[in-house]
N, C-alpha and C. Protein backbone atom coordinates (compact mmCIF):
# COMPACT_ATOMS: atom_id res chain seq x y z
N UNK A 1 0.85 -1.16 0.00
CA UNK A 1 0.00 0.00 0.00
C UNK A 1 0.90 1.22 0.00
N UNK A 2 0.64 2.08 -1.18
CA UNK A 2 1.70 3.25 -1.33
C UNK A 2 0.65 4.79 -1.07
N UNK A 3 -0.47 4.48 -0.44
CA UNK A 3 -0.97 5.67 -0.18
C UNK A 3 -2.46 5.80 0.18
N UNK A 4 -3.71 6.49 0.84
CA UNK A 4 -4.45 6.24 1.69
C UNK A 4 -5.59 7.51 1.43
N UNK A 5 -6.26 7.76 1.45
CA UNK A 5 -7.58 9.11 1.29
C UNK A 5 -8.36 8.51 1.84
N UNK A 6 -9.36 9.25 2.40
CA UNK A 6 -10.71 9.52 3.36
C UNK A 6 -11.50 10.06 3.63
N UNK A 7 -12.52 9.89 3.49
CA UNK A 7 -13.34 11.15 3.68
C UNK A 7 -14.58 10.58 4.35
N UNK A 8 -15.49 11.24 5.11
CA UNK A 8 -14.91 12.47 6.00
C UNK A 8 -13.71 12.43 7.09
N UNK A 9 -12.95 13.27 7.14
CA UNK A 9 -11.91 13.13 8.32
C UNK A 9 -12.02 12.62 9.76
N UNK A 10 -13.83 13.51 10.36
CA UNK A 10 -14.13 12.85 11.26
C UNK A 10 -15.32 11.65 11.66
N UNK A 11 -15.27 11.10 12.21
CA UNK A 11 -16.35 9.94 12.58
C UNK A 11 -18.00 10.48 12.57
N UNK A 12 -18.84 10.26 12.01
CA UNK A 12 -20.27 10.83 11.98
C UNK A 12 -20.89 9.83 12.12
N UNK A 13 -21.33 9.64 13.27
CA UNK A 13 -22.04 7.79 13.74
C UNK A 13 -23.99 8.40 12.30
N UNK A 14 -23.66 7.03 12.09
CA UNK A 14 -24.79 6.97 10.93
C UNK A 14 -24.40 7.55 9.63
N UNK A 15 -22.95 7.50 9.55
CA UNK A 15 -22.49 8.11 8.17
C UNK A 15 -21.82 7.23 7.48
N UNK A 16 -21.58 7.59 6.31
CA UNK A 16 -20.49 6.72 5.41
C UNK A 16 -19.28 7.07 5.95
N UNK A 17 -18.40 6.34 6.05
CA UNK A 17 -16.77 6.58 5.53
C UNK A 17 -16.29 5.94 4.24
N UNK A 18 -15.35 6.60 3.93
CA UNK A 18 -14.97 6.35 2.15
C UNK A 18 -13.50 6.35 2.42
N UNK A 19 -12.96 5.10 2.08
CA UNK A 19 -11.81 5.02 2.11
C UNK A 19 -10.94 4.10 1.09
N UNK A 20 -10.32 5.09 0.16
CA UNK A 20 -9.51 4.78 -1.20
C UNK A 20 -7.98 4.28 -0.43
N UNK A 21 -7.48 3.39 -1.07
CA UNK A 21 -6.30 2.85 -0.95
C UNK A 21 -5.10 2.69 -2.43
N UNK A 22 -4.22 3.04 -2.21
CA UNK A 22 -3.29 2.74 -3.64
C UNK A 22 -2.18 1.73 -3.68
N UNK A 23 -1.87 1.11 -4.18
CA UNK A 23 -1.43 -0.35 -3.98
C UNK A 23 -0.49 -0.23 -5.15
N UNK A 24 0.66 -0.63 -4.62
CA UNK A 24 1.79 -0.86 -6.17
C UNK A 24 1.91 -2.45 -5.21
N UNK A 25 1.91 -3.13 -5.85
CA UNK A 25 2.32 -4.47 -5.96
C UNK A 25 3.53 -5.17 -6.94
N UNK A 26 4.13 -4.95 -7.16
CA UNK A 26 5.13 -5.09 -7.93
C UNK A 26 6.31 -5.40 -6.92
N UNK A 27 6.19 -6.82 -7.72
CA UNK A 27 7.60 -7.86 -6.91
C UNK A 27 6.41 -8.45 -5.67
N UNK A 28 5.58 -8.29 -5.12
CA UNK A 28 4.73 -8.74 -4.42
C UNK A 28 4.17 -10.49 -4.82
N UNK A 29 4.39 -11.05 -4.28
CA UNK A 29 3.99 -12.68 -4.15
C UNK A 29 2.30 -13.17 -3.74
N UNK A 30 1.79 -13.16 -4.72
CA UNK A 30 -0.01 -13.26 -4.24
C UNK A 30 -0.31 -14.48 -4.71
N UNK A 31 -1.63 -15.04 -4.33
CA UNK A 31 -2.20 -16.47 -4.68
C UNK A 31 -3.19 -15.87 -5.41
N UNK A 32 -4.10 -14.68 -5.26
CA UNK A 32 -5.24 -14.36 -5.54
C UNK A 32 -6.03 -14.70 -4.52
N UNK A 33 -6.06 -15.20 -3.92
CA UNK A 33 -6.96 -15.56 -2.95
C UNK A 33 -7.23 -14.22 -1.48
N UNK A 34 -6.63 -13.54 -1.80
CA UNK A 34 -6.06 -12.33 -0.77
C UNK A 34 -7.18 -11.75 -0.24
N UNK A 35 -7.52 -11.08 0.80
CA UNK A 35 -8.91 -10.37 1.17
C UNK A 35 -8.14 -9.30 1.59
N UNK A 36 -8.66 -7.82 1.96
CA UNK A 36 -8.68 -6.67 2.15
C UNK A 36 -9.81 -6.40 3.37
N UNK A 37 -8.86 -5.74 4.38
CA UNK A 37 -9.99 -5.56 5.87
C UNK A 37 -9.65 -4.05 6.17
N UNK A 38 -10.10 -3.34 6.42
CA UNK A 38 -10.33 -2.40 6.51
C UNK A 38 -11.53 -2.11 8.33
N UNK A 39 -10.66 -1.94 9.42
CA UNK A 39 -11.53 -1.93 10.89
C UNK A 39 -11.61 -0.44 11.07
N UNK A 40 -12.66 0.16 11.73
CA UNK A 40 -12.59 1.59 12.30
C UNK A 40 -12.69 0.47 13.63
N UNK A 41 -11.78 1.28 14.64
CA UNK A 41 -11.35 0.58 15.86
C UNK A 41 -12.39 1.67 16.90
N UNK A 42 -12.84 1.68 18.01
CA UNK A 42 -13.47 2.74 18.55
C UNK A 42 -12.78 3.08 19.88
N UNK A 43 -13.32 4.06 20.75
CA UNK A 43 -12.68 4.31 21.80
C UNK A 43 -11.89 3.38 23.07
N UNK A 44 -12.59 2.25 22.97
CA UNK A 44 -12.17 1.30 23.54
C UNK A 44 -11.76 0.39 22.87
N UNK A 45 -11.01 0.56 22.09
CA UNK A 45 -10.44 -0.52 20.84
C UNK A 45 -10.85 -1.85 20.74
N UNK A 46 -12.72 -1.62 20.56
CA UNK A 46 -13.52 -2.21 20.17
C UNK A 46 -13.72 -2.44 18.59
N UNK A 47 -14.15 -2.89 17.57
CA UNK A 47 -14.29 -3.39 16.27
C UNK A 47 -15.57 -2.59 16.35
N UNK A 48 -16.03 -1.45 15.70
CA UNK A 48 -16.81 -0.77 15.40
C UNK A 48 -17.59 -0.83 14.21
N UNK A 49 -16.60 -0.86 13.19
CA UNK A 49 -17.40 -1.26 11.83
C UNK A 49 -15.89 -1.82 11.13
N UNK A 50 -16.50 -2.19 9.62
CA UNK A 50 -15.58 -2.76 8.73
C UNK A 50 -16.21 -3.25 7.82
N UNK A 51 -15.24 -3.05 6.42
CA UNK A 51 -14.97 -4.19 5.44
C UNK A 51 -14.25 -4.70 4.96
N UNK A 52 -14.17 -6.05 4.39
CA UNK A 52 -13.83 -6.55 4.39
C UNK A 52 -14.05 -7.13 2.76
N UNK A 53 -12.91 -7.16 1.66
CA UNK A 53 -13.36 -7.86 0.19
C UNK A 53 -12.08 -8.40 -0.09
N UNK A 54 -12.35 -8.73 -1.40
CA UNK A 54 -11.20 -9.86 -1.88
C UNK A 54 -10.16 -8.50 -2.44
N UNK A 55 -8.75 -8.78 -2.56
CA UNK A 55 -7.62 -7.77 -3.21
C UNK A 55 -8.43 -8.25 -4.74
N UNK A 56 -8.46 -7.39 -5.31
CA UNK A 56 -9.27 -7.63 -6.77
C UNK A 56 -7.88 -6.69 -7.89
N UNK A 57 -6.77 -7.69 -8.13
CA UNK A 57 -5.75 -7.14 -8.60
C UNK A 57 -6.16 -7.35 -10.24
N UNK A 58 -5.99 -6.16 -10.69
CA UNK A 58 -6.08 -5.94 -11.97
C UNK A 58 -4.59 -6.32 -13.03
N UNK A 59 -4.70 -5.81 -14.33
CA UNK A 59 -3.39 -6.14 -15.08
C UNK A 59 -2.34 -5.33 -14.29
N UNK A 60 -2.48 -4.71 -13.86
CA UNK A 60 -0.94 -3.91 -13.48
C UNK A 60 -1.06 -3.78 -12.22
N UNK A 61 0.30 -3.48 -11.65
CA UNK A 61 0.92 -3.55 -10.36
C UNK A 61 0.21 -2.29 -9.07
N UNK A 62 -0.23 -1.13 -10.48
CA UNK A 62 -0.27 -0.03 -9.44
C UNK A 62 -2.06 0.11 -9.82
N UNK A 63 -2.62 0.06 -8.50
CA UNK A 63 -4.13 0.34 -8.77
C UNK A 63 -4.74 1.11 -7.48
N UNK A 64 -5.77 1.34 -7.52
CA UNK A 64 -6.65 2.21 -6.03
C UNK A 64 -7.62 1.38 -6.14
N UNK A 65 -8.07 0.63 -4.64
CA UNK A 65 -9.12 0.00 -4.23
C UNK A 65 -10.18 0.82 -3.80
N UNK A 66 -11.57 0.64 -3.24
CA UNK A 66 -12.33 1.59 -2.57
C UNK A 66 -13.21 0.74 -1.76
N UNK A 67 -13.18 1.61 -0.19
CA UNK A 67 -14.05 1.10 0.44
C UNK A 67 -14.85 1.63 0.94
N UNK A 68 -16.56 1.38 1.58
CA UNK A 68 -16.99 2.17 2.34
C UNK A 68 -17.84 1.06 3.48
N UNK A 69 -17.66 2.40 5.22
CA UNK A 69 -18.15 1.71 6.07
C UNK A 69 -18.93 2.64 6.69
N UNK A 70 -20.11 1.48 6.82
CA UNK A 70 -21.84 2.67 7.39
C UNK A 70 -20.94 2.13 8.91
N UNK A 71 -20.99 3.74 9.55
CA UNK A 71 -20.87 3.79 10.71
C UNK A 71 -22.37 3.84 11.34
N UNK A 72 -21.97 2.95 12.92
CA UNK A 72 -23.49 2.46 13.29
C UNK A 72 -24.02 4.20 13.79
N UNK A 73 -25.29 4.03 13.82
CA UNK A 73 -25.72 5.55 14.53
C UNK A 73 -25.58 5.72 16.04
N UNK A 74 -25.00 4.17 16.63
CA UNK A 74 -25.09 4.12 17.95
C UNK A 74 -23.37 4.58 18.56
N UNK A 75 -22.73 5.02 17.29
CA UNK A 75 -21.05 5.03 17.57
C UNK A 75 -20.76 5.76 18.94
N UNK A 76 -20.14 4.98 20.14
CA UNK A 76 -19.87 6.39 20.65
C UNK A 76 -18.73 7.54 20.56
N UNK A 77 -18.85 8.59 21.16
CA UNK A 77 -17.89 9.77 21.05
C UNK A 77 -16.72 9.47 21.58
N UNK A 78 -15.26 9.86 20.63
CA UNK A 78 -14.15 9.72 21.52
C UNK A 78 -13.21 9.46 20.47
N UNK A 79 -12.17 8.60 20.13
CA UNK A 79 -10.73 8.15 19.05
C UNK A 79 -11.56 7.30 18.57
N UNK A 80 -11.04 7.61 17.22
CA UNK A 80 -11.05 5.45 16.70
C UNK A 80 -9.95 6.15 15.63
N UNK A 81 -9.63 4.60 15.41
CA UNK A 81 -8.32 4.59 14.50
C UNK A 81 -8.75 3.36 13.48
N UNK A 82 -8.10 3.76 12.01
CA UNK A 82 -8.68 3.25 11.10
C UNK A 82 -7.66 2.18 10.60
N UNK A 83 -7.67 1.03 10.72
CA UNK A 83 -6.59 -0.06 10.64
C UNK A 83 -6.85 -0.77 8.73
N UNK A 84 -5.96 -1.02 8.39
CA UNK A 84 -6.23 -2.08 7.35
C UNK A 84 -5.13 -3.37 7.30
N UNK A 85 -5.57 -3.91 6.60
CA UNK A 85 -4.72 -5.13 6.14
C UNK A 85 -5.30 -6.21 5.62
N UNK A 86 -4.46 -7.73 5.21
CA UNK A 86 -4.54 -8.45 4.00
C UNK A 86 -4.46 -9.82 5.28
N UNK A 87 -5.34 -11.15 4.45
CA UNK A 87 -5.44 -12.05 4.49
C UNK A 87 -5.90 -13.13 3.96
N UNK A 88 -5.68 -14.41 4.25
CA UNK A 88 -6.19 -15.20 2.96
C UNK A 88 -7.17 -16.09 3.60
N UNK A 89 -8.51 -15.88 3.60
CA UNK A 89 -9.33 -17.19 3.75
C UNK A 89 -9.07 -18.76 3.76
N UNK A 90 -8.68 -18.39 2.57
CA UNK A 90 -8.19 -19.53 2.24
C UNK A 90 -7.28 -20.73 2.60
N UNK A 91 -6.27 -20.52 3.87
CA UNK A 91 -5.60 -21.12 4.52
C UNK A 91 -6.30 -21.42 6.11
N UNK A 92 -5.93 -22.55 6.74
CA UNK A 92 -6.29 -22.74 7.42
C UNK A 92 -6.16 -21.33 8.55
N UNK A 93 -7.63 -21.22 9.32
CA UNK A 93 -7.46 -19.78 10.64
C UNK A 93 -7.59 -18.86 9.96
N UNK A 94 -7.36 -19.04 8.38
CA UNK A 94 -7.41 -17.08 7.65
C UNK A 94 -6.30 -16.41 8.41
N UNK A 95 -5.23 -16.65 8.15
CA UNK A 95 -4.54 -15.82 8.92
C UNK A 95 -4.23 -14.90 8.40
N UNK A 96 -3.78 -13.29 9.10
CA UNK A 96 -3.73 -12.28 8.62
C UNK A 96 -1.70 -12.02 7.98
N UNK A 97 -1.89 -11.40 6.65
CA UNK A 97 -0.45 -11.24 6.18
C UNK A 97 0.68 -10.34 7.37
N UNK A 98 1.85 -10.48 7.43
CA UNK A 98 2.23 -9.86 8.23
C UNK A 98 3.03 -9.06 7.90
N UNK A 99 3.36 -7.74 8.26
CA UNK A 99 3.97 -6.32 7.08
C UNK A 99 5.77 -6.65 7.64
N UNK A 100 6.68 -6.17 7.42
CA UNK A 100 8.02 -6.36 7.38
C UNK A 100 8.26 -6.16 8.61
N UNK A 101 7.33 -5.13 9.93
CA UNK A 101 7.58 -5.43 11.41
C UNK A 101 7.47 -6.36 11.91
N UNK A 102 6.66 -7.37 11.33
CA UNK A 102 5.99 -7.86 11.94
C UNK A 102 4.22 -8.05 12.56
N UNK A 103 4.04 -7.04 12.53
CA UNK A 103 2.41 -5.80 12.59
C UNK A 103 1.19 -6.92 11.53
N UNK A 104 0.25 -7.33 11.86
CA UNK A 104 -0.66 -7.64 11.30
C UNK A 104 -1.58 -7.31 10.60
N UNK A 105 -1.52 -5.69 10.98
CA UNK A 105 -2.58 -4.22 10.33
C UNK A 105 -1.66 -3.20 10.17
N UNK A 106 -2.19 -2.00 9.61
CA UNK A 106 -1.34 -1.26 9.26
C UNK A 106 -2.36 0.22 10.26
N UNK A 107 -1.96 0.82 10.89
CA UNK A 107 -3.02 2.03 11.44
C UNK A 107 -2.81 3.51 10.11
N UNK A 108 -3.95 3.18 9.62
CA UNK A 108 -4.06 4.41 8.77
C UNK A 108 -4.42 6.01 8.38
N UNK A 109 -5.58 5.82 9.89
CA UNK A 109 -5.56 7.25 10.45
C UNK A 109 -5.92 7.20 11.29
N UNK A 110 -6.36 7.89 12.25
CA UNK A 110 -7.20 8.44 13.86
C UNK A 110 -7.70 9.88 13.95
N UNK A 111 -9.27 9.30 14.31
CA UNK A 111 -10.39 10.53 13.92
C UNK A 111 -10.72 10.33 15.02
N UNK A 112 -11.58 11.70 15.42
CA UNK A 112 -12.77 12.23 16.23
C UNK A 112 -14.10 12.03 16.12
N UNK A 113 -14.71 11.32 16.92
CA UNK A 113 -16.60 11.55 17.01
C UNK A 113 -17.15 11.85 18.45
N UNK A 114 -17.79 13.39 18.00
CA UNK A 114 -18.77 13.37 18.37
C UNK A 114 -17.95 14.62 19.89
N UNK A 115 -17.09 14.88 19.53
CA UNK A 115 -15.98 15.65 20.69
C UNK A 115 -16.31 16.92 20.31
């Protein structure tokens, strides 16, 4: 993932979030089988909302994915932080890919609701 957009910046419980991702994959090792998760984490680094789809890699290396998550209307006020990352169903547990730290997700931003 070589880059990240969002909108809206802050959390609006009962709203969309829209969140574009840009992906160079090149030299990258895939089965196809790959999924894309995308968590808004909430104040108590609870699982608030998410999605979750397959990496849908096109002919070339460099592409933008898009996601969107109906935040519940019940969100409460306070941080959440917007995590993503990759995994494969497909193996036993689905286990999640792991980035060159080590890290299982990647934290992509941290917004405000409702403050």
């Amino acid at each position: 993932m070589t880059g990240v957009a969002q909108a809206p910046a802050t959390v609006v419980p009962g709203g969309l979030l829209a969140v574009h991702l840009r992906w160079d994959l090149a030299g990258a090792t895939l089965n196809g089988s790959e999924k894309v998760f995308v968590h808004l984490m909430g104040p108590e680094n609870q699982l608030v909302a998410q999605s979750d789809r397959p990496l849908l890699v096109n002919s070339t290396t460099e592409f933008v994915s898009s996601y969107g998550i109906l935040i519940p209307a019940t969100a409460p006020a306070g941080q959440y932080h917007l995590l993503v990352g990759l995994y494969d169903p497909n193996l036993n547990g689905a286990p999640r890919v792991l980035t060159s730290d080590g890290a299982d997700a990647v934290e992509i931003g941290v917004m405000k609701a409702g403050e």
